[in-house]
PDB file of N, CA and C in Angstrom:
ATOM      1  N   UNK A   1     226.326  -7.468 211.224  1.00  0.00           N
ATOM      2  CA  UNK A   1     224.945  -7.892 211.104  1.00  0.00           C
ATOM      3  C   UNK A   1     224.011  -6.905 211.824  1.00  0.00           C
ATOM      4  N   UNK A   2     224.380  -6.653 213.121  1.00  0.00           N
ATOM      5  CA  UNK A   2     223.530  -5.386 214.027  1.00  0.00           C
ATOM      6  C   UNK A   2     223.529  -4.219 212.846  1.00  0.00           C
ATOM      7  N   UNK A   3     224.429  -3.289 212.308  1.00  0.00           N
ATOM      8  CA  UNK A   3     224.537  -2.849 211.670  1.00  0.00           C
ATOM      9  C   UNK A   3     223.743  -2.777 211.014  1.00  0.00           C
ATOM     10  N   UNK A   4     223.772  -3.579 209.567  1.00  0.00           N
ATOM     11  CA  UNK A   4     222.790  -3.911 208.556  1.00  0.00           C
ATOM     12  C   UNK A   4     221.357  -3.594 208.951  1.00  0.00           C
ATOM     13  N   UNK A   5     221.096  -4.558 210.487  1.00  0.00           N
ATOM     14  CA  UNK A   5     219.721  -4.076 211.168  1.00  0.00           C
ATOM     15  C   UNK A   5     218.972  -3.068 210.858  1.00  0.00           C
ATOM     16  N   UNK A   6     220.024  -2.244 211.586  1.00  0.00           N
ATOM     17  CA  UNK A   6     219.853  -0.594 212.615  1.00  0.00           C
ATOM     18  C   UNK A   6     219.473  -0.175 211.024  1.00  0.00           C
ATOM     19  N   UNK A   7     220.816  -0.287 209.931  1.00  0.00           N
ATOM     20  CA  UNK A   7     220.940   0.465 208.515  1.00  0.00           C
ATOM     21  C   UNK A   7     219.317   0.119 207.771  1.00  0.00           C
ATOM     22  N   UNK A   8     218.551  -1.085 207.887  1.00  0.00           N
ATOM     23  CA  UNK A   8     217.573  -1.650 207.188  1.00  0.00           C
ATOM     24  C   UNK A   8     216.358  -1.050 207.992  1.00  0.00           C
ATOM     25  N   UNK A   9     216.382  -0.931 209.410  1.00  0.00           N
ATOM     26  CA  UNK A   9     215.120  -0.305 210.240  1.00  0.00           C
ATOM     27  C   UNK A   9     215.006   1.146 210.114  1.00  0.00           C
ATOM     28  N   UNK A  10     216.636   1.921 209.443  1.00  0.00           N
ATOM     29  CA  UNK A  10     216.541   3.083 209.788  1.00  0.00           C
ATOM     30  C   UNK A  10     215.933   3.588 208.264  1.00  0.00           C
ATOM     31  N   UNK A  11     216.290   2.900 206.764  1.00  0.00           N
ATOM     32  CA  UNK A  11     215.521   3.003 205.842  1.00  0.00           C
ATOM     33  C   UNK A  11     213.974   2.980 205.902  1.00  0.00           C
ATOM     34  N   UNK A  12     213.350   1.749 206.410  1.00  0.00           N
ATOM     35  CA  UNK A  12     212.379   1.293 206.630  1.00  0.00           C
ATOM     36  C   UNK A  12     211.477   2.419 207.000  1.00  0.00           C
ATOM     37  N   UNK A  13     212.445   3.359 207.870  1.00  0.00           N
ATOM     38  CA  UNK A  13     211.446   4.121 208.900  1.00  0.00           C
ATOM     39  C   UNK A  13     211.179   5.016 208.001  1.00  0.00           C
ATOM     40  N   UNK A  14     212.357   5.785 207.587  1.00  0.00           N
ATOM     41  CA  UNK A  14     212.531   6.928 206.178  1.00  0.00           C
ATOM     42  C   UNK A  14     211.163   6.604 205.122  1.00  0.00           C
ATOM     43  N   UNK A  15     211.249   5.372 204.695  1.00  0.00           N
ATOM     44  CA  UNK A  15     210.262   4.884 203.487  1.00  0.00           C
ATOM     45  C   UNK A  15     208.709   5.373 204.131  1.00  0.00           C
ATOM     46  N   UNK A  16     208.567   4.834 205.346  1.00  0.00           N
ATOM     47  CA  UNK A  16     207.110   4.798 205.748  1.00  0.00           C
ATOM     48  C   UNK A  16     206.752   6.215 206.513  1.00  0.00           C
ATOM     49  N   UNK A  17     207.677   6.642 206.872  1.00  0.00           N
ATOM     50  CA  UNK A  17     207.449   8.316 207.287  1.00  0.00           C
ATOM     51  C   UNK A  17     207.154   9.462 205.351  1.00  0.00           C
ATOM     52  N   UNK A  18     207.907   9.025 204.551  1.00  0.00           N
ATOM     53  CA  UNK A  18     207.669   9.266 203.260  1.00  0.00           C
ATOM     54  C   UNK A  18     206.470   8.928 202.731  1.00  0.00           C
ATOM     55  N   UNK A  19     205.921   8.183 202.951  1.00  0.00           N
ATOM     56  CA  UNK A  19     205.005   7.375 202.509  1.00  0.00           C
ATOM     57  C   UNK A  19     203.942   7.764 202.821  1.00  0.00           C
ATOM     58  N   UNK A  20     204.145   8.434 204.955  1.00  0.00           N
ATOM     59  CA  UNK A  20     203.042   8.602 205.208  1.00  0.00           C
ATOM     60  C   UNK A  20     202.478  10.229 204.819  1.00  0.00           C
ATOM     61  N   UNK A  21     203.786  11.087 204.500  1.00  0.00           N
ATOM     62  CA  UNK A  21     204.208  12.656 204.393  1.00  0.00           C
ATOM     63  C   UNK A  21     203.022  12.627 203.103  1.00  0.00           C
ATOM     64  N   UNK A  22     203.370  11.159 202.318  1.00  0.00           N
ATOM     65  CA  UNK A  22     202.534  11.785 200.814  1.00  0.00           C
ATOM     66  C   UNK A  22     201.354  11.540 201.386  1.00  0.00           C
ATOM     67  N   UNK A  23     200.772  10.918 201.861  1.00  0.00           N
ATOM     68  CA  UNK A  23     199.254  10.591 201.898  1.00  0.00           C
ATOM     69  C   UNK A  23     198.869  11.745 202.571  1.00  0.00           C
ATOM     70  N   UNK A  24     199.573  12.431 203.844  1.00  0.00           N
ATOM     71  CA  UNK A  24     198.883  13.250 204.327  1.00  0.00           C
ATOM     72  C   UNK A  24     198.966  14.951 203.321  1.00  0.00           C
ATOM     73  N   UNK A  25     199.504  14.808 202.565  1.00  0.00           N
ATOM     74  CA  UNK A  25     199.621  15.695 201.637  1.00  0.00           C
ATOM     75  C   UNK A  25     198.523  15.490 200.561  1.00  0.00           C
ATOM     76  N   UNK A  26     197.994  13.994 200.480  1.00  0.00           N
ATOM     77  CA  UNK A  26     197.115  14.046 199.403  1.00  0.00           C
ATOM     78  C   UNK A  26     195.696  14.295 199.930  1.00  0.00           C
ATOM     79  N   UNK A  27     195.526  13.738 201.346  1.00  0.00           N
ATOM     80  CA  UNK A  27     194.490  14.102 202.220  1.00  0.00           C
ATOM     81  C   UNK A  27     194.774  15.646 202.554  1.00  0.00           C
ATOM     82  N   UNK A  28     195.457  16.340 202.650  1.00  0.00           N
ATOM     83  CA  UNK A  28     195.371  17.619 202.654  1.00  0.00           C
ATOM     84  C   UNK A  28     194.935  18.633 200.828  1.00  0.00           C
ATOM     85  N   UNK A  29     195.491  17.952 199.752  1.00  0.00           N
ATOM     86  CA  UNK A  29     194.803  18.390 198.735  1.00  0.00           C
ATOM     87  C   UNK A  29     193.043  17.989 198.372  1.00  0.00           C
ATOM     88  N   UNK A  30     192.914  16.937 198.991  1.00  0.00           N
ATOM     89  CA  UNK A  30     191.652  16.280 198.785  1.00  0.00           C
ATOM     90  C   UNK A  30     190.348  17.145 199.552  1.00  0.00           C
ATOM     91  N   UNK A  31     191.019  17.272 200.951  1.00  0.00           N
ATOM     92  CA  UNK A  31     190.147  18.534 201.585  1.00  0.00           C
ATOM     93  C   UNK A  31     190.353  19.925 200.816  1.00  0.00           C
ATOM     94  N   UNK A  32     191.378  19.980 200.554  1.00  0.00           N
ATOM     95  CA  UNK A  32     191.239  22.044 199.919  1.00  0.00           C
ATOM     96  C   UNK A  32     190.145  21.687 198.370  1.00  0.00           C
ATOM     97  N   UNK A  33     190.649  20.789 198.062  1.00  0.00           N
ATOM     98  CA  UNK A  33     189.437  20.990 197.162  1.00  0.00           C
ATOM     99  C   UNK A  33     187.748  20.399 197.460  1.00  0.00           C
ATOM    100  N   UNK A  34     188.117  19.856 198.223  1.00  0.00           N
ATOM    101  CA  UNK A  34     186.257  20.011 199.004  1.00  0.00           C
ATOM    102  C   UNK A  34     185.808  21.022 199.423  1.00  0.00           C
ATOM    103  N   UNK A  35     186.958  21.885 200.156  1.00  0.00           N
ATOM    104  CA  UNK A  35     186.340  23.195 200.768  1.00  0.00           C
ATOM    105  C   UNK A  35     186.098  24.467 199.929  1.00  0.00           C
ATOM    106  N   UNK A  36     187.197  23.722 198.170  1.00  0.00           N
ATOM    107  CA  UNK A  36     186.823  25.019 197.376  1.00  0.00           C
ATOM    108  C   UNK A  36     185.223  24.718 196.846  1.00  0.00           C
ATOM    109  N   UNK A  37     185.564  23.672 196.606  1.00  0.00           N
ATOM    110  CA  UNK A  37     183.228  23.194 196.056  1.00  0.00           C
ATOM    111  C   UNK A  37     182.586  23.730 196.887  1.00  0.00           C
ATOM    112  N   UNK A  38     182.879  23.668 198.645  1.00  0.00           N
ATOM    113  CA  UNK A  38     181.455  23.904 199.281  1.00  0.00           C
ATOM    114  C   UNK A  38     181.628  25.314 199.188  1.00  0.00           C
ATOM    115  N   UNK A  39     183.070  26.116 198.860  1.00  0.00           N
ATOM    116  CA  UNK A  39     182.698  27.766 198.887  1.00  0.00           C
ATOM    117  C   UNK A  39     182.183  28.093 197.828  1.00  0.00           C
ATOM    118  N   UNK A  40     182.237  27.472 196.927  1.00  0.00           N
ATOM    119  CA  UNK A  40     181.656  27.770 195.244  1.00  0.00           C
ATOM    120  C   UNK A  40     180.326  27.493 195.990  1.00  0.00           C
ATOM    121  N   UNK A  41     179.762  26.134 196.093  1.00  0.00           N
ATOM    122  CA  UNK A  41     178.423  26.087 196.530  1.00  0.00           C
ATOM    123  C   UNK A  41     177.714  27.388 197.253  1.00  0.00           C
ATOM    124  N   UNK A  42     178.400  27.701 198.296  1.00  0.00           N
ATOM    125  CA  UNK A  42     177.977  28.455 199.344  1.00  0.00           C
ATOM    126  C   UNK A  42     177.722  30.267 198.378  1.00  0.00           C
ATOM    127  N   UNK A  43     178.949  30.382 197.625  1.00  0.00           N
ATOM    128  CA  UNK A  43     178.744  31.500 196.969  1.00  0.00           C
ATOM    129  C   UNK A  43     177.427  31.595 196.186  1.00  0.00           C
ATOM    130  N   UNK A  44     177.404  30.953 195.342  1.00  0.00           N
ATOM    131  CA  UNK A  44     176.428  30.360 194.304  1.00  0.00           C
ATOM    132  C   UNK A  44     174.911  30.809 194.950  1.00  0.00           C
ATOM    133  N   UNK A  45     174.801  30.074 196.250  1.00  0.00           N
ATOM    134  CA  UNK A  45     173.557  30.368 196.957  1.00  0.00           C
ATOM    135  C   UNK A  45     173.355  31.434 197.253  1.00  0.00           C
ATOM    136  N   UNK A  46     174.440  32.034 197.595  1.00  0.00           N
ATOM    137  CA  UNK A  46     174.492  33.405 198.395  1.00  0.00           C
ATOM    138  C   UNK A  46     174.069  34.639 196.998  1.00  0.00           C
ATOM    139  N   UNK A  47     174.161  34.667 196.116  1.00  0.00           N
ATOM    140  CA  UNK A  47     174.245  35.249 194.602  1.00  0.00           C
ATOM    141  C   UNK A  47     172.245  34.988 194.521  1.00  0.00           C
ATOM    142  N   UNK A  48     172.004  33.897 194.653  1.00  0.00           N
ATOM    143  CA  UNK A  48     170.928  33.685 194.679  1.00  0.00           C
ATOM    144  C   UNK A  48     169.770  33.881 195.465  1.00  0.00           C
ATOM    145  N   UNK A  49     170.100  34.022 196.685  1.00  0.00           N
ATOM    146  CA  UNK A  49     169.502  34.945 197.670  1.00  0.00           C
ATOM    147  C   UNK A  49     169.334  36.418 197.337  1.00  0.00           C
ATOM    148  N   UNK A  50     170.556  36.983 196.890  1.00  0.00           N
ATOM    149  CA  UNK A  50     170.461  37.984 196.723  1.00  0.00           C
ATOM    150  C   UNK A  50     169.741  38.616 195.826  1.00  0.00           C
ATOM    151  N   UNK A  51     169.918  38.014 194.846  1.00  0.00           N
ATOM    152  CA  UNK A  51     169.078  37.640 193.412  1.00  0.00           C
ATOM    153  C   UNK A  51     167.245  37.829 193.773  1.00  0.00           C
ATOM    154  N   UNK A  52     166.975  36.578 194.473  1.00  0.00           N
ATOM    155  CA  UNK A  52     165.948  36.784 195.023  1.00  0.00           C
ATOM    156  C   UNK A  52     165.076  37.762 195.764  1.00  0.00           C
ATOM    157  N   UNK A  53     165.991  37.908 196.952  1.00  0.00           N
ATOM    158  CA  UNK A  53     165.587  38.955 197.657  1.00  0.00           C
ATOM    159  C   UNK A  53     165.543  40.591 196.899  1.00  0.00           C
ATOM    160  N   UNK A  54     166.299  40.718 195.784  1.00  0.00           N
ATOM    161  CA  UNK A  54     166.159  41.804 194.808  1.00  0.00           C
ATOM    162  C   UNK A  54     164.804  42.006 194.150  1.00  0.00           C
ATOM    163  N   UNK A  55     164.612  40.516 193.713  1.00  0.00           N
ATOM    164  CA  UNK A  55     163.562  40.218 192.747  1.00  0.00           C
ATOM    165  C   UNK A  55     162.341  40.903 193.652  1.00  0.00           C
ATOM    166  N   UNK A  56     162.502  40.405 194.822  1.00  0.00           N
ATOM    167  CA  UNK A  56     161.112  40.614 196.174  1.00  0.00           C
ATOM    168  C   UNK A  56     160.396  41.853 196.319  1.00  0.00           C
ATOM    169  N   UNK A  57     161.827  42.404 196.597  1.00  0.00           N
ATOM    170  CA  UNK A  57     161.515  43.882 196.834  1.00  0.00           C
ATOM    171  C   UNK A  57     161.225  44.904 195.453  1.00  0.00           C
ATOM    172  N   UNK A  58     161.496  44.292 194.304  1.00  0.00           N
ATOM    173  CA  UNK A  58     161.371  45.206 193.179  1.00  0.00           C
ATOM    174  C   UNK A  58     159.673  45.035 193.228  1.00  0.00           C
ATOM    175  N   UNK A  59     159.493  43.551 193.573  1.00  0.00           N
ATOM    176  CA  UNK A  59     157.724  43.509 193.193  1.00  0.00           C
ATOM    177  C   UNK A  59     157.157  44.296 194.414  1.00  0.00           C
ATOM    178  N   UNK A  60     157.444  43.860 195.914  1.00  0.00           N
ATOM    179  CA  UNK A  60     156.789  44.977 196.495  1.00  0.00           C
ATOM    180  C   UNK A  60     156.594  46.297 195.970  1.00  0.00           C
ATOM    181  N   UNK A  61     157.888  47.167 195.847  1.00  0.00           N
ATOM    182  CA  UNK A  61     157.726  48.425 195.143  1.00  0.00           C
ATOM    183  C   UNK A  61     157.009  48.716 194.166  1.00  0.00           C
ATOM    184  N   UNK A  62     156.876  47.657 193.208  1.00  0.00           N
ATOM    185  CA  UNK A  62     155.545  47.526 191.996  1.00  0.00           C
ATOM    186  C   UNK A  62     154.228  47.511 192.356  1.00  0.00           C
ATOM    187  N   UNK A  63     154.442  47.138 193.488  1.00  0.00           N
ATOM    188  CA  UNK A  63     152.704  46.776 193.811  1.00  0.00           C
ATOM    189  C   UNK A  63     152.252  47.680 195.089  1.00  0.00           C
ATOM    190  N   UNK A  64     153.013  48.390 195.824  1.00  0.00           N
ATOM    191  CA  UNK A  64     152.963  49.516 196.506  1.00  0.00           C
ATOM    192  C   UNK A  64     152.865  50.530 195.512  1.00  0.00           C
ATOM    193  N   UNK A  65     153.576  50.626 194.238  1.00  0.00           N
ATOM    194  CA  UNK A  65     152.825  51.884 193.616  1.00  0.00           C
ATOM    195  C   UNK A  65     151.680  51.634 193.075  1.00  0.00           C
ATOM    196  N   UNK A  66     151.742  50.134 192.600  1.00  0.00           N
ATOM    197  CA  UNK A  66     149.881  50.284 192.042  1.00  0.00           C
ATOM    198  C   UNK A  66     149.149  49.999 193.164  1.00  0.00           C
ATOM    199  N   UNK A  67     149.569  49.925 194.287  1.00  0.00           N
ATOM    200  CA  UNK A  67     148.252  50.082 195.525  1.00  0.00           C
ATOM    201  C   UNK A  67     147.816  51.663 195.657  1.00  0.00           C
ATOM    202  N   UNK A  68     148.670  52.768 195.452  1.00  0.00           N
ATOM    203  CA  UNK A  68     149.061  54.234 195.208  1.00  0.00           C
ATOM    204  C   UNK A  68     148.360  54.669 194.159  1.00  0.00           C
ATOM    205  N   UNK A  69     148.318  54.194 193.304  1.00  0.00           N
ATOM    206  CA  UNK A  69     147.776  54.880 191.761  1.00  0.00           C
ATOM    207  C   UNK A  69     146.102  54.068 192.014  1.00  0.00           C
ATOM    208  N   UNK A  70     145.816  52.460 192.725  1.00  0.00           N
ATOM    209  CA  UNK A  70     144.463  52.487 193.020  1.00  0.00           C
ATOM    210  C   UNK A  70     143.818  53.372 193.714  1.00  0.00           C
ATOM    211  N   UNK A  71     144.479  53.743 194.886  1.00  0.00           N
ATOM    212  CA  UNK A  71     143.679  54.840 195.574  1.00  0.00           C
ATOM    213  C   UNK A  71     143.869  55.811 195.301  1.00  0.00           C
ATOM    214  N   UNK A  72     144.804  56.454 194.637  1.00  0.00           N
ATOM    215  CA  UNK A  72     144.448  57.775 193.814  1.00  0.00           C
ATOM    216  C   UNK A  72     143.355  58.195 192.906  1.00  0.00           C
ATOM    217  N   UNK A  73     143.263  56.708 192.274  1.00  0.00           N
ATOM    218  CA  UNK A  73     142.209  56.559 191.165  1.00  0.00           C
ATOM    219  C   UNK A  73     140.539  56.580 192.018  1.00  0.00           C
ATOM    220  N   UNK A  74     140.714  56.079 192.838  1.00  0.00           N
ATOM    221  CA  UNK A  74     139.813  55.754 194.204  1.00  0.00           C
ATOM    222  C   UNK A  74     139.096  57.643 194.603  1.00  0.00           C
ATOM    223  N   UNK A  75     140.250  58.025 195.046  1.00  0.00           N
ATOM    224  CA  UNK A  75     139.895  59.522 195.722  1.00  0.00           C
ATOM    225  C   UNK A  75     139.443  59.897 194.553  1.00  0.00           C
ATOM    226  N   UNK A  76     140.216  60.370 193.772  1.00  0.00           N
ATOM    227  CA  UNK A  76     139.339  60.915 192.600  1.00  0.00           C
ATOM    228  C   UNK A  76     138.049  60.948 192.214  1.00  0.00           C
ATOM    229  N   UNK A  77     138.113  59.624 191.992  1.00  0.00           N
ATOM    230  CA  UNK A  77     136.448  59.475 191.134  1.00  0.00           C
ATOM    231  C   UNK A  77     135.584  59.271 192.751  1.00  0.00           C
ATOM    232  N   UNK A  78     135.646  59.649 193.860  1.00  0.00           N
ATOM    233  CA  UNK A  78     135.230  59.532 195.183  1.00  0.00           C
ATOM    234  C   UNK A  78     135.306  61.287 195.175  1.00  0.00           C
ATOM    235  N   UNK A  79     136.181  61.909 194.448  1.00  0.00           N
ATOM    236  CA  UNK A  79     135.700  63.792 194.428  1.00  0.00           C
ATOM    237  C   UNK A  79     134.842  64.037 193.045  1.00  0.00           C
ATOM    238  N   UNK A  80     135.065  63.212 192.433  1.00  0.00           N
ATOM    239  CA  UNK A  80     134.137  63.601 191.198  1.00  0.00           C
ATOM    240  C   UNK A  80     132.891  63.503 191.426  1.00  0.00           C
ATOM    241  N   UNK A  81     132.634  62.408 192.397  1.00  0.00           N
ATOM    242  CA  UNK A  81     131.101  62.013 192.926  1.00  0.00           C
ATOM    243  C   UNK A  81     130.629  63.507 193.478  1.00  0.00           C
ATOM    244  N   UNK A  82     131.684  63.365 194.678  1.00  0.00           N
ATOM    245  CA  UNK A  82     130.821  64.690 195.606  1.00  0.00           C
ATOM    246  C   UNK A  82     130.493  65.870 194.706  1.00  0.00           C
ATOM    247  N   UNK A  83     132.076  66.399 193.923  1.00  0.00           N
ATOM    248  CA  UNK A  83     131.737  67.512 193.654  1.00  0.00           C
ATOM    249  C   UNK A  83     131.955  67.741 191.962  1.00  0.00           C
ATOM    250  N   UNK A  84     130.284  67.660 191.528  1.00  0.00           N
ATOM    251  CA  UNK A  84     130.659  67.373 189.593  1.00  0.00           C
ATOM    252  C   UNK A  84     131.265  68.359 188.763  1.00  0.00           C
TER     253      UNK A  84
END
């Protein structure tokens, strides 16, 4: 009868150590794929920043040359005055 016990507690234990091996295995797949979304997320943004900040600087450069070609246009007709 002790036997049987020991034999029934020592299953018991097997089952719920199994039991607990899967869950923490499924809580370990459940996080890797949260952490692959927030790196997708995180990439995604990061693409978009960059994106942006591209966009920024192309217009500065656009508008630094037509600030360039105004005052060129500026001096000019400012030498045409002085000298006809």
């Amino acid at each position: 009868m002790l036997q049987q016990v020991i034999t029934l507690r020592s299953n018991l234990f097997a089952q719920v150590m199994t039991v607990r091996s899967n869950m923490l295995q499924q809580e370990i797949a459940v996080i890797r794929s949260m952490l692959q979304h927030v790196m997708a997320v995180i990439s995604n943004l990061l693409q978009q920043v960059i994106s942006v900040r591209s966009n920024i600087l192309q217009q500065a450069m656009a508008a630094r040359r037509n600030m360039l070609q105004l005052v060129m246009t500026v001096r000019t007709s400012m030498l045409q005055q002085v000298m006809p």
